[in-house]
Protein backbone atom coordinates (compact mmCIF):
# COMPACT_ATOMS: atom_id res chain seq x y z
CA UNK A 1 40.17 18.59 -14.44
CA UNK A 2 37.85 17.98 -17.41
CA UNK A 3 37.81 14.21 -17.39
CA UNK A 4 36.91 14.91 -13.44
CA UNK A 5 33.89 17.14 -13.92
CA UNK A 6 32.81 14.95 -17.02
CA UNK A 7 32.64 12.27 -14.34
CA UNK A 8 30.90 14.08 -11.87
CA UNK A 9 28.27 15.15 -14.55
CA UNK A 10 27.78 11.52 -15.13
CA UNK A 11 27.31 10.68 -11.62
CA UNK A 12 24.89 13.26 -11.07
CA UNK A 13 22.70 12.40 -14.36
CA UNK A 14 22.99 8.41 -12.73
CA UNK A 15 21.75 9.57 -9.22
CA UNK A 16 18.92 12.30 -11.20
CA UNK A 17 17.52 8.79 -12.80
CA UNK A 18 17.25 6.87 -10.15
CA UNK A 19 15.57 9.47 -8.22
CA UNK A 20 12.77 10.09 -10.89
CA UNK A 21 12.54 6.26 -11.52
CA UNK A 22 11.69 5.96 -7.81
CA UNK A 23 9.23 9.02 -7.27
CA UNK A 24 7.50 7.42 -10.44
CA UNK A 25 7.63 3.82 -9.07
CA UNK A 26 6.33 5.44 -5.79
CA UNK A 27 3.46 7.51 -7.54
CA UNK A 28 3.16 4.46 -9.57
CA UNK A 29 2.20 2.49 -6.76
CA UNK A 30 0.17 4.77 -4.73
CA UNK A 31 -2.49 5.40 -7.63
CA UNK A 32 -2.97 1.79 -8.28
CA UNK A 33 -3.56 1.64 -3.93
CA UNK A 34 -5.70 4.06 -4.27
CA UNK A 35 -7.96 3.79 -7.75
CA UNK A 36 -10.08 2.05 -9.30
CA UNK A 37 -8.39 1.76 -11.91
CA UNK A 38 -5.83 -0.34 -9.72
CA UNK A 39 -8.57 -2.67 -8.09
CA UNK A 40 -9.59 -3.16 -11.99
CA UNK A 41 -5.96 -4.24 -12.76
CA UNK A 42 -5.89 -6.41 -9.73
CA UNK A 43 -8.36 -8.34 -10.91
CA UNK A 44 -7.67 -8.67 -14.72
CA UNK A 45 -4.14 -9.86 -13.62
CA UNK A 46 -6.27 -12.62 -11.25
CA UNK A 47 -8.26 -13.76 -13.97
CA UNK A 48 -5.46 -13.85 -16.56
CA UNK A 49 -3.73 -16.03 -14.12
CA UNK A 50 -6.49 -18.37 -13.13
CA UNK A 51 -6.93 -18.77 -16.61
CA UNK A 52 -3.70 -19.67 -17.49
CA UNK A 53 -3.21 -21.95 -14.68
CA UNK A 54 -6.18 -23.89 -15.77
């Protein structure tokens, strides 16, 4: 029985992870949508590139 709920903790800490890595990938995402702060590092990231492709 131990080794089994052990196993079940893990599970549940694996499955807690990926839920908080997605709600901050999500949250992530939508405040770069909708800032300026993500227009800003839209168009550092173009620069960067266009500099380094010429």
């Amino acid at each position: 029985m131990k080794s089994r709920n052990s196993l079940l903790l893990r599970n549940d800490d694996c499955l807690h992870l990926v839920r908080a890595t997605l709600i901050l990938a999500g949250l992530g995402l939508f405040v770069l949508n909708s800032s300026l702060i993500g227009k800003v590092v839209i168009v550092v990231a173009n620069t960067l590139r266009d500099s380094i492709s010429n």
